[in-house]
N, C-alpha and C. Protein backbone atom coordinates (compact mmCIF):
# COMPACT_ATOMS: atom_id res chain seq x y z
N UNK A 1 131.28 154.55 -45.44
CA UNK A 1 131.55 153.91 -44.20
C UNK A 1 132.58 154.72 -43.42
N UNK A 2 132.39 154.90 -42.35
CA UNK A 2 133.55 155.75 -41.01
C UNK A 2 133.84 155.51 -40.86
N UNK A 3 135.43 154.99 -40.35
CA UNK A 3 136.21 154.66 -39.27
C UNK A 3 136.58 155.91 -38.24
N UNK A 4 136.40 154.76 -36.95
CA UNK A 4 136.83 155.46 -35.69
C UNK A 4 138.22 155.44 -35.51
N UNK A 5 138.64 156.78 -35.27
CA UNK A 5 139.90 156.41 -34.53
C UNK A 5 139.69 156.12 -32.97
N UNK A 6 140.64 155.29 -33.37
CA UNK A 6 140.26 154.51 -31.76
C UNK A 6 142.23 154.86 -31.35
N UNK A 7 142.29 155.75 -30.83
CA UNK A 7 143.62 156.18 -29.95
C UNK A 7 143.97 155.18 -28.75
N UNK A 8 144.75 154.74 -28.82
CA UNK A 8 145.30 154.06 -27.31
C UNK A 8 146.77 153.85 -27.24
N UNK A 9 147.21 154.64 -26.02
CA UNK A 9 148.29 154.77 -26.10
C UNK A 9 149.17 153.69 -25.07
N UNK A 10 150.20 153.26 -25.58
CA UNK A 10 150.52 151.64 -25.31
C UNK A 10 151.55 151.83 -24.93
N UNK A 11 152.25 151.89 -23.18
CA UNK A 11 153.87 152.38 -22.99
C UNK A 11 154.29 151.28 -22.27
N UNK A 12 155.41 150.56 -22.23
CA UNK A 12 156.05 149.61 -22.20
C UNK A 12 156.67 150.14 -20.57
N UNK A 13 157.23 149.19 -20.16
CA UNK A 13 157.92 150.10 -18.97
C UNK A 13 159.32 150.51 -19.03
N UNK A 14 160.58 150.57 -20.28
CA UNK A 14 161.50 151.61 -20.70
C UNK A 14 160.58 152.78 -20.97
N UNK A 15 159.74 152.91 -21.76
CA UNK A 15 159.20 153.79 -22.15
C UNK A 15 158.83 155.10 -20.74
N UNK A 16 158.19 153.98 -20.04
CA UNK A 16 157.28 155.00 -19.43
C UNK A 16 158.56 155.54 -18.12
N UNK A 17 159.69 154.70 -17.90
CA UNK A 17 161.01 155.54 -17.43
C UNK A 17 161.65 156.54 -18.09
N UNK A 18 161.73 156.52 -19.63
CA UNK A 18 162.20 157.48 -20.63
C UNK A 18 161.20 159.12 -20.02
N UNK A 19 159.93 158.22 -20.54
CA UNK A 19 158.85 159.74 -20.33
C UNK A 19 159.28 160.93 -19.03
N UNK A 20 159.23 159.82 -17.68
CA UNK A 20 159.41 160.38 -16.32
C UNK A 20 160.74 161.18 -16.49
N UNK A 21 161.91 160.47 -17.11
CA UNK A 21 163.17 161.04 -16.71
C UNK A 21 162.98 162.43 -17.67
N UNK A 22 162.17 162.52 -18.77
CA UNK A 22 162.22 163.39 -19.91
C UNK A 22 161.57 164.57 -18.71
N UNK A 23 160.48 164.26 -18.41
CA UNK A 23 159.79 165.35 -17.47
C UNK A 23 160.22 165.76 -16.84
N UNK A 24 161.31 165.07 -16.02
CA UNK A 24 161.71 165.21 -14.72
C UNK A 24 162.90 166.29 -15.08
N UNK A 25 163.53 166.21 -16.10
CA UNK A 25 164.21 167.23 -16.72
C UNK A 25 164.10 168.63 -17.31
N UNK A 26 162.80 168.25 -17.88
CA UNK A 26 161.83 169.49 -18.85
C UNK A 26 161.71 170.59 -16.96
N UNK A 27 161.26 169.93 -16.13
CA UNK A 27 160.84 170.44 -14.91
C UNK A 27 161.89 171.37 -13.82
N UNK A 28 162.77 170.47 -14.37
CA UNK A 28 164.28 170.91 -13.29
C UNK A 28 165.00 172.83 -14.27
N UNK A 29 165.13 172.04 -15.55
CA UNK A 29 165.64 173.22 -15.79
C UNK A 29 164.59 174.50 -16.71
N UNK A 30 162.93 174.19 -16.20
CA UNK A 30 162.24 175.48 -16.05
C UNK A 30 162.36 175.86 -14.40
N UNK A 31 162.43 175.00 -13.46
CA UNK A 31 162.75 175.74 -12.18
C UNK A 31 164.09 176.84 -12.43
N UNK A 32 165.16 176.14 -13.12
CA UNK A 32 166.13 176.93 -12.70
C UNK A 32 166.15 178.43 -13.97
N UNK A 33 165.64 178.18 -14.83
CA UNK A 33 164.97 179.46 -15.43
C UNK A 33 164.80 180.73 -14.78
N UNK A 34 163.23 179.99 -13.71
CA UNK A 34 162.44 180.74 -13.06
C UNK A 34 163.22 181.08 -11.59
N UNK A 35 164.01 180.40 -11.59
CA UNK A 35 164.74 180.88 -9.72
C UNK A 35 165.21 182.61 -10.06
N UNK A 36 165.37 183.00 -8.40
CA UNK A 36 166.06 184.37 -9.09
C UNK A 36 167.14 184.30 -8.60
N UNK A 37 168.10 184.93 -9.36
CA UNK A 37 169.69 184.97 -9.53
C UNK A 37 170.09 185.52 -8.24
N UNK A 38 169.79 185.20 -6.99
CA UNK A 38 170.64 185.85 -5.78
C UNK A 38 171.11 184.86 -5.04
N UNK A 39 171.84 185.62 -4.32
CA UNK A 39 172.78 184.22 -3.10
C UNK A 39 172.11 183.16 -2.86
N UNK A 40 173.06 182.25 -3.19
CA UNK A 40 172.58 180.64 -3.06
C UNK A 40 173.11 180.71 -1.78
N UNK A 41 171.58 179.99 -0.67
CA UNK A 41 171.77 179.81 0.74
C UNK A 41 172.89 178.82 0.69
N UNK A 42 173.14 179.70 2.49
CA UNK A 42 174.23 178.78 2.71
C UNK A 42 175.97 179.33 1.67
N UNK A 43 175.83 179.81 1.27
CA UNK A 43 177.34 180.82 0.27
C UNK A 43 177.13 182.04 0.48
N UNK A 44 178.04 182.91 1.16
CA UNK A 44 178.18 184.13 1.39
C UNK A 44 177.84 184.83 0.17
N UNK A 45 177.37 186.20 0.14
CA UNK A 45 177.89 186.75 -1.00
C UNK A 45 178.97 187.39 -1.06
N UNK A 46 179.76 187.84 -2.12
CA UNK A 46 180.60 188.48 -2.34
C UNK A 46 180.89 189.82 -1.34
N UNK A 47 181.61 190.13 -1.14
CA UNK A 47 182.27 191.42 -0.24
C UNK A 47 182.80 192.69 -1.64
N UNK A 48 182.70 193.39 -1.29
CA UNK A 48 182.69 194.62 -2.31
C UNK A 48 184.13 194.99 -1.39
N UNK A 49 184.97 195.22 -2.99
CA UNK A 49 186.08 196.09 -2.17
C UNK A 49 186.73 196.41 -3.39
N UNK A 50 188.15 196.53 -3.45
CA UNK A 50 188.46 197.56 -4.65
C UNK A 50 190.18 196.83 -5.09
N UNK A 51 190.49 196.57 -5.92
CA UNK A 51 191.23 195.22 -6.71
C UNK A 51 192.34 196.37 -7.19
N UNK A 52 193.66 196.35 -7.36
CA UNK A 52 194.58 196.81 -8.09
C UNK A 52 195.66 196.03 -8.72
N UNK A 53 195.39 195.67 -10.28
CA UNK A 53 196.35 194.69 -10.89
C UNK A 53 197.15 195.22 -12.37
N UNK A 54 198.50 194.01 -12.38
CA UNK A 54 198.63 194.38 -13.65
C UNK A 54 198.82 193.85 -15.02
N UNK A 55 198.52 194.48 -15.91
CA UNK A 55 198.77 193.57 -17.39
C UNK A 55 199.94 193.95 -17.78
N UNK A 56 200.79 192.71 -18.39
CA UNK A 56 201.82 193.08 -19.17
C UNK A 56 201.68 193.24 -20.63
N UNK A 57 201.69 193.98 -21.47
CA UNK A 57 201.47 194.07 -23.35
C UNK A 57 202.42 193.52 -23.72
N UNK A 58 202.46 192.47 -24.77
CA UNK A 58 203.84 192.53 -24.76
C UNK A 58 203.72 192.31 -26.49
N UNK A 59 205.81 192.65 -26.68
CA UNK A 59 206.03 192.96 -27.86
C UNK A 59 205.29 193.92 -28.60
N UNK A 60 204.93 195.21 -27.93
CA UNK A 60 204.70 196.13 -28.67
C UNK A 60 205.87 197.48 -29.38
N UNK A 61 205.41 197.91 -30.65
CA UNK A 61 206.51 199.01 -31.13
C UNK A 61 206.78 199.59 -30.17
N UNK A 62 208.35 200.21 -30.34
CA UNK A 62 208.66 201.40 -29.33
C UNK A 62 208.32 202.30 -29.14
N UNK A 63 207.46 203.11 -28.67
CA UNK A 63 206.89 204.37 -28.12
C UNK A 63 205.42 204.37 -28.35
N UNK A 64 204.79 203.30 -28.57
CA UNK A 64 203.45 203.10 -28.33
C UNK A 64 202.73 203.45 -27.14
N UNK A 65 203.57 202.30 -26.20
CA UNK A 65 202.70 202.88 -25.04
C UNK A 65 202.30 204.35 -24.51
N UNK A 66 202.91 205.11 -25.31
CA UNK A 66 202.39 206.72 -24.94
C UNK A 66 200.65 206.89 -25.41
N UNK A 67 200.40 206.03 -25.68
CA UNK A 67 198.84 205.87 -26.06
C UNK A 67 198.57 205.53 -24.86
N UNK A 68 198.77 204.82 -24.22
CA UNK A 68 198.07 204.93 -22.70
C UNK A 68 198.20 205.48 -21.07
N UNK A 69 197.26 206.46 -21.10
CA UNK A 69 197.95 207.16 -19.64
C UNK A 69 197.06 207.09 -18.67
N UNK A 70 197.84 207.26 -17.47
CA UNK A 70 196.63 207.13 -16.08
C UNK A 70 195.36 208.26 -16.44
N UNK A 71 194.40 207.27 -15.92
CA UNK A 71 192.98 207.66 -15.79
C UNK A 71 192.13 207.23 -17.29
N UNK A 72 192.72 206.75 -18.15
CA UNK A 72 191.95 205.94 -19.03
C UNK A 72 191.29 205.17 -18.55
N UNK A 73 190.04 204.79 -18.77
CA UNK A 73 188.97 203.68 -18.73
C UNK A 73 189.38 202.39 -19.59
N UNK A 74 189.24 201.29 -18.99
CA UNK A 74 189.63 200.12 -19.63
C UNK A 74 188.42 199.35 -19.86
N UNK A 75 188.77 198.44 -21.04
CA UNK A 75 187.13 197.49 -21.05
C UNK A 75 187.69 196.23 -21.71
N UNK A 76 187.10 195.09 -21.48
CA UNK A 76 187.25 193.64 -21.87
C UNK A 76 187.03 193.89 -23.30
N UNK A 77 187.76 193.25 -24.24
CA UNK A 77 187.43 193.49 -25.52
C UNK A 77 186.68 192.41 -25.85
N UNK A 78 186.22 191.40 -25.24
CA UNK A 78 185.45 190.10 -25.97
C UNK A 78 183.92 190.84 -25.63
N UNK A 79 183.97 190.66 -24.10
CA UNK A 79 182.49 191.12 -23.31
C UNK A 79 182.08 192.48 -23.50
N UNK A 80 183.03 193.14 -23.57
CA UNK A 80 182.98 194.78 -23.30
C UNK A 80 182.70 194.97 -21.88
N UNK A 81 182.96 194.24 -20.78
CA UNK A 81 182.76 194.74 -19.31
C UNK A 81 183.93 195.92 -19.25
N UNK A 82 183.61 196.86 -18.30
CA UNK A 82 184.59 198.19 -17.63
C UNK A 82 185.22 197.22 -16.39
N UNK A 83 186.86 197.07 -17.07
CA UNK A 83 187.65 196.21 -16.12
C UNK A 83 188.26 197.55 -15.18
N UNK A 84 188.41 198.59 -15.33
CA UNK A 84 189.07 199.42 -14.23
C UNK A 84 189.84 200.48 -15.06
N UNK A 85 190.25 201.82 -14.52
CA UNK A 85 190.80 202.58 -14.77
C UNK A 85 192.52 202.11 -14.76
N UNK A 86 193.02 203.09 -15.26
CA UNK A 86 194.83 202.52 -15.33
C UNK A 86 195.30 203.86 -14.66
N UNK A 87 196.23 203.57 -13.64
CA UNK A 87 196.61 204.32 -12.53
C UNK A 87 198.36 204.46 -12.77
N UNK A 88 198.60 203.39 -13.40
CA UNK A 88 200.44 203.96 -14.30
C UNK A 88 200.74 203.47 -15.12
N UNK A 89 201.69 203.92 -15.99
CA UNK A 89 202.13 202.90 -17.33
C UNK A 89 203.33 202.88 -16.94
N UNK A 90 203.85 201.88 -17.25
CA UNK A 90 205.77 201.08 -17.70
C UNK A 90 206.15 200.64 -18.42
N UNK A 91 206.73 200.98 -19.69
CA UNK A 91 207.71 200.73 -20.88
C UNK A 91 208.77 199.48 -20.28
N UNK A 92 209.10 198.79 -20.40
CA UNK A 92 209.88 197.76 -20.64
C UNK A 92 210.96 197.34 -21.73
N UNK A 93 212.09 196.96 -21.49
CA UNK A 93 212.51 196.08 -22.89
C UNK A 93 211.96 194.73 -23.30
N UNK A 94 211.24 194.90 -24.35
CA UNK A 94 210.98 193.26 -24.74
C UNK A 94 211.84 191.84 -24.43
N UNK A 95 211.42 191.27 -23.71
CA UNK A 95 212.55 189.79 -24.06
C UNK A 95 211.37 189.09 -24.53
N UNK A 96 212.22 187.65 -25.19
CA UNK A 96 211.68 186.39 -25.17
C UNK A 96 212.70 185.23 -25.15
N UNK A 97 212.38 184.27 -25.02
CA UNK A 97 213.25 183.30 -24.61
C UNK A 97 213.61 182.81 -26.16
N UNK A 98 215.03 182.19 -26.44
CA UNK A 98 216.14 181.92 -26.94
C UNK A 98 216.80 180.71 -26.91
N UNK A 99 217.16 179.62 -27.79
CA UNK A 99 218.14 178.73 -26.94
C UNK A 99 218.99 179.05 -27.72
N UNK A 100 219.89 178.85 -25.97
CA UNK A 100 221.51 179.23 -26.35
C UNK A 100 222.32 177.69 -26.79
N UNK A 101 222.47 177.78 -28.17
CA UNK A 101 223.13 176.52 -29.05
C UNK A 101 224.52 175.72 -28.33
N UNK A 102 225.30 176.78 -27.76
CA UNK A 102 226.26 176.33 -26.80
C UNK A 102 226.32 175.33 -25.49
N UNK A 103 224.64 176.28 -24.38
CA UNK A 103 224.73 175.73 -23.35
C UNK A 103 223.81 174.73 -23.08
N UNK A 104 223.26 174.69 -24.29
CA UNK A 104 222.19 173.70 -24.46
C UNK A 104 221.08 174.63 -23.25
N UNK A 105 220.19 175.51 -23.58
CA UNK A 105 219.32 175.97 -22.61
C UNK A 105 218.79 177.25 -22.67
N UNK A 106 217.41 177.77 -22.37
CA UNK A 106 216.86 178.79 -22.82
C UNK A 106 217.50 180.15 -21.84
N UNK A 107 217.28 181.23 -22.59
CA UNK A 107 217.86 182.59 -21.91
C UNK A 107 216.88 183.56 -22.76
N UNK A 108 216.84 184.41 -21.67
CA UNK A 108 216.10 185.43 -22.11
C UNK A 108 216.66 186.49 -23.03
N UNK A 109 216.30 186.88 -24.39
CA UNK A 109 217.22 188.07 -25.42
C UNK A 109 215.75 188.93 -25.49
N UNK A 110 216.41 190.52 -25.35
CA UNK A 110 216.28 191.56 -25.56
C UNK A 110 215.61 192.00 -27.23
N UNK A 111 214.58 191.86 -27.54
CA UNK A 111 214.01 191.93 -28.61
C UNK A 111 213.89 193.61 -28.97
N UNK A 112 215.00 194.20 -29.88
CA UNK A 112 215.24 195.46 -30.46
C UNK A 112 214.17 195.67 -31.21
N UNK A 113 214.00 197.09 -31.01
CA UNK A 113 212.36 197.86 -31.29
C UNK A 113 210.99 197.04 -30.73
N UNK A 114 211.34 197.16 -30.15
CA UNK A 114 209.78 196.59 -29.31
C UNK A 114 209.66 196.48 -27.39
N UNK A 115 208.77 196.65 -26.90
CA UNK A 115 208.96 196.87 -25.75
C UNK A 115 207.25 196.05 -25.25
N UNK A 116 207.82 195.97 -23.99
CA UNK A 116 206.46 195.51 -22.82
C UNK A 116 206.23 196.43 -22.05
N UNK A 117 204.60 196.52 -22.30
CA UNK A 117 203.95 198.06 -21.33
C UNK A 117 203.21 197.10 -20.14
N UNK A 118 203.63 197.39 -18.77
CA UNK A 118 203.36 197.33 -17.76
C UNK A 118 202.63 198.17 -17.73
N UNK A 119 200.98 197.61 -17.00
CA UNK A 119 199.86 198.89 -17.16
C UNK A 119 198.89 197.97 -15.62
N UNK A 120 198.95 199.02 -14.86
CA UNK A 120 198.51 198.82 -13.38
C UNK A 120 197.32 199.39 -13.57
N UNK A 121 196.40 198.59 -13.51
CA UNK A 121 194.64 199.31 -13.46
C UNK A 121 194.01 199.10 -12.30
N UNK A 122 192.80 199.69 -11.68
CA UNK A 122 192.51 199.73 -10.13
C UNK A 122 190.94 199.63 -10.58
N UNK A 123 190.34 198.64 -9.94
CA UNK A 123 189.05 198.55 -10.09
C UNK A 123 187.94 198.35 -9.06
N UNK A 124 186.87 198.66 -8.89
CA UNK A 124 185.95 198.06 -7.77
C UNK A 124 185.45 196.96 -8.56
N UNK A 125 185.38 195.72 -6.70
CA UNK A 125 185.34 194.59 -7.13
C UNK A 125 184.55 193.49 -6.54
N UNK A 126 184.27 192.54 -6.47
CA UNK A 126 183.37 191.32 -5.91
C UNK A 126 184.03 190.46 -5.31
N UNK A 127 184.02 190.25 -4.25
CA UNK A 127 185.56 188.88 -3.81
C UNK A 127 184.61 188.60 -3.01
N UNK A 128 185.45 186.98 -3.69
CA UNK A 128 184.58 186.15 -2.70
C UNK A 128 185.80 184.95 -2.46
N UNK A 129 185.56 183.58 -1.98
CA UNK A 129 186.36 182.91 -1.52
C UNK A 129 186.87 182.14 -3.17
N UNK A 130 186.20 182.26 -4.03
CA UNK A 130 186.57 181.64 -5.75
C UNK A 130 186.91 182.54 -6.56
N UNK A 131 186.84 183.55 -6.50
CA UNK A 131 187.17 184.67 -7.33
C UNK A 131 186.78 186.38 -7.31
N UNK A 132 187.48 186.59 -7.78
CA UNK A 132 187.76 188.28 -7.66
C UNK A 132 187.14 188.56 -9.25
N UNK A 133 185.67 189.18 -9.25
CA UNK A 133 185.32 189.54 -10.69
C UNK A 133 185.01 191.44 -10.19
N UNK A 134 185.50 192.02 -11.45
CA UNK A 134 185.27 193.57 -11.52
C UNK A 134 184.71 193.79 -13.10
N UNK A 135 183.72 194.83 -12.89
CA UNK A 135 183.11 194.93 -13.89
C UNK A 135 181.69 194.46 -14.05
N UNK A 136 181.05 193.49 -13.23
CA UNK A 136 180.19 193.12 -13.28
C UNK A 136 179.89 191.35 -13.75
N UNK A 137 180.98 190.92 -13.89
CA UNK A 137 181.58 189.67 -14.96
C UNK A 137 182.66 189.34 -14.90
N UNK A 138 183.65 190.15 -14.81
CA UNK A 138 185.37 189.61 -15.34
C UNK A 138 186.00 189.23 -14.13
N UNK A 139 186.21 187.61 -14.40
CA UNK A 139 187.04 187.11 -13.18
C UNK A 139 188.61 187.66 -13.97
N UNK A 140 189.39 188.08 -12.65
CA UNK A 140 190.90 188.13 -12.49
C UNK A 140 191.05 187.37 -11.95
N UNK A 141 192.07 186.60 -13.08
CA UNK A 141 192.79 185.44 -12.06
C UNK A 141 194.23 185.88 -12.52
N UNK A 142 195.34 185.57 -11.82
CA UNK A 142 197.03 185.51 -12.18
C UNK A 142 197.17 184.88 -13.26
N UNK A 143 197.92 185.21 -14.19
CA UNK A 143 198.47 184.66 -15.24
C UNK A 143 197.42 183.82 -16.23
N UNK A 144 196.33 184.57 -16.48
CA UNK A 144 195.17 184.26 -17.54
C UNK A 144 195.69 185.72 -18.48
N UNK A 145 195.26 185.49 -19.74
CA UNK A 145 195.40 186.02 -20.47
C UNK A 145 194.40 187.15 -20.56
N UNK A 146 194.25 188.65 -21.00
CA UNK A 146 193.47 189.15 -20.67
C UNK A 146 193.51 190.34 -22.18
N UNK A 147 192.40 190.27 -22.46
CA UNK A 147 192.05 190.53 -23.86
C UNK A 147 191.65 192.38 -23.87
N UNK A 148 192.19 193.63 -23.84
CA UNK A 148 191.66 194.88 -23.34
C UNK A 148 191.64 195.46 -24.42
N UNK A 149 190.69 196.80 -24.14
CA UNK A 149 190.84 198.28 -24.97
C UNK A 149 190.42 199.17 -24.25
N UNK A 150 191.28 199.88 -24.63
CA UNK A 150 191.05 201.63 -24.52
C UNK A 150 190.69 202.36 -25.55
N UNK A 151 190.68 204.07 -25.39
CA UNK A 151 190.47 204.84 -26.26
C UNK A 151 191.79 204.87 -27.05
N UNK A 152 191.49 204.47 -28.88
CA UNK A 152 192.80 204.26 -29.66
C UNK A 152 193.42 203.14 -29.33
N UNK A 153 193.44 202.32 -28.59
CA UNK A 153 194.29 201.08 -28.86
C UNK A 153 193.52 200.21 -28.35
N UNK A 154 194.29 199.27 -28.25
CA UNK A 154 193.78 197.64 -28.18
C UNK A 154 194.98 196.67 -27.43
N UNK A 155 194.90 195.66 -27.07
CA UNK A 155 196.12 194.83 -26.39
C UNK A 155 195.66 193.26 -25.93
N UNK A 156 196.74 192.60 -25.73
CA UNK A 156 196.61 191.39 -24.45
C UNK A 156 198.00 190.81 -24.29
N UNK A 157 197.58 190.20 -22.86
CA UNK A 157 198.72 189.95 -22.35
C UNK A 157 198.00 189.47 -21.00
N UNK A 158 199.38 188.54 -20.22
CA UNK A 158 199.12 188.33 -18.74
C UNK A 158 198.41 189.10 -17.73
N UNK A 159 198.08 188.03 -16.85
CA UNK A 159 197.68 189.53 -15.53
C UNK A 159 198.67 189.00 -14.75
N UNK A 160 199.87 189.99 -14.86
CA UNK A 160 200.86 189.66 -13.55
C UNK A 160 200.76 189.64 -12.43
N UNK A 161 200.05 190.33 -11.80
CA UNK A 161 200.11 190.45 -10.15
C UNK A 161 198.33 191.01 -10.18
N UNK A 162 197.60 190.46 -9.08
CA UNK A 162 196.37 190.79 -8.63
C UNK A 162 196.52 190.69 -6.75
N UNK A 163 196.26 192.59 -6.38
CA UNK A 163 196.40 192.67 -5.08
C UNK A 163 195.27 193.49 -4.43
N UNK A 164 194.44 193.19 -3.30
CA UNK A 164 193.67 194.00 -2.91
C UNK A 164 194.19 195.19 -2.31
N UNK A 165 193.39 196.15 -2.98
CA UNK A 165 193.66 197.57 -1.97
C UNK A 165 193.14 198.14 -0.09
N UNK A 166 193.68 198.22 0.68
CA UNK A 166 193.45 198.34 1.96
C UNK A 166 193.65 199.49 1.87
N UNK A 167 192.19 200.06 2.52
CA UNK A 167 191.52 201.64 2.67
C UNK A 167 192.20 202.14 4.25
C-alpha cells in the first residue's frame, strides 16, 4: 500500500510576518553586498591633500630612537596600512605622573634611562568633514593611540598634534 505525501504548508499570521521580515532582510543586505563602494549621493567625497602629524613613543631606552630617521616609511602594525614617511625625530626626557605624598597631588617626575621619541610623519591623505584617513584606511584622530613599525623597530603611543599641510 502507498502513501501520498500530501505537503501543505500551514502559516499562521506571526509566521507569515516572521517569513516577510526574514526576506525583507535576506534582500536588504544582498543589495548592500552588491552596491558599489563609491560616494554615497548627496556626501561629498573626500578632498585629497597631504596630513603632517605626530606620535609620541613613550618610555623608551635611552638612545633608541637613533633607530629612527627622516625618510623611513611607516606602517600600521595591526592593518599594515603605509601611514606616512617620518620627516624628524625628538628624544625627550621621559616623565610620568607621581603623587606628591606632601601636597596631596600629581606632578610630573623625570623617569632616568628612558626617554620619549617625538616622531613627525607626513602623509597623503583623504579629508573629509569626519575624518582624516592616510594610507588607504587609517583614520588620524588626536590623542588615539596609534600602534606603528618601521624598518627594525616597532612602537605606540599618542597622536599628539594632527595638522594639514598648505602647498
Amino acid at each position: 500500500m502507498e502513501q501520498k505525501a500530501n505537503f501543505r504548508l500551514r502559516l499562521n499570521l506571526f509566521d507569515g510576518i516572521v517569513l516577510a521580515a526574514a526576506l525583507l532582510v535576506g534582500a536588504f543586505l544582498l543589495w548592500r553586498a552588491v552596491k558599489p563602494q563609491g560616494a554615497v549621493e548627496g556626501i561629498p567625497a573626500a578632498a585629497s591633500a597631504t596630513v603632517q602629524y605626530t606620535l609620541r613613543f613613550q618610555r623608551w631606552a635611552e638612545g633608541t630612537s637613533a633607530l629612527i630617521e627622516p625618510g623611513d616609511q611607516l606602517y600600521d602594525n595591526i592593518k599594515n596600512y603605509a601611514i606616512g614617511q617620518v620627516v624628524s625625530v625628538q628624544a625627550v626626557p621621559a616623565e610620568t605622573p607621581v603623587l606628591d605624598q606632601e601636597r596631596h597631588r600629581q606632578v610630573q617626575a623625570v623617569l632616568e634611562g628612558f626617554e620619549d621619541v617625538l616622531v613627525t610623519i607626513q602623509a597623503p591623505c583623504a579629508a573629509s568633514d569626519e575624518a582624516i584617513v592616510v594610507g588607504g584606511g587609517y583614520e588620524l584622530r588626536s590623542g588615539a593611540t596609534a600602534y606603528v613599525k618601521g624598518q627594525g623597530y616597532m612602537g605606540s603611543g599618542p597622536i599628539v598634534s594632527v595638522e594639514e599641510v598648505r602647498k
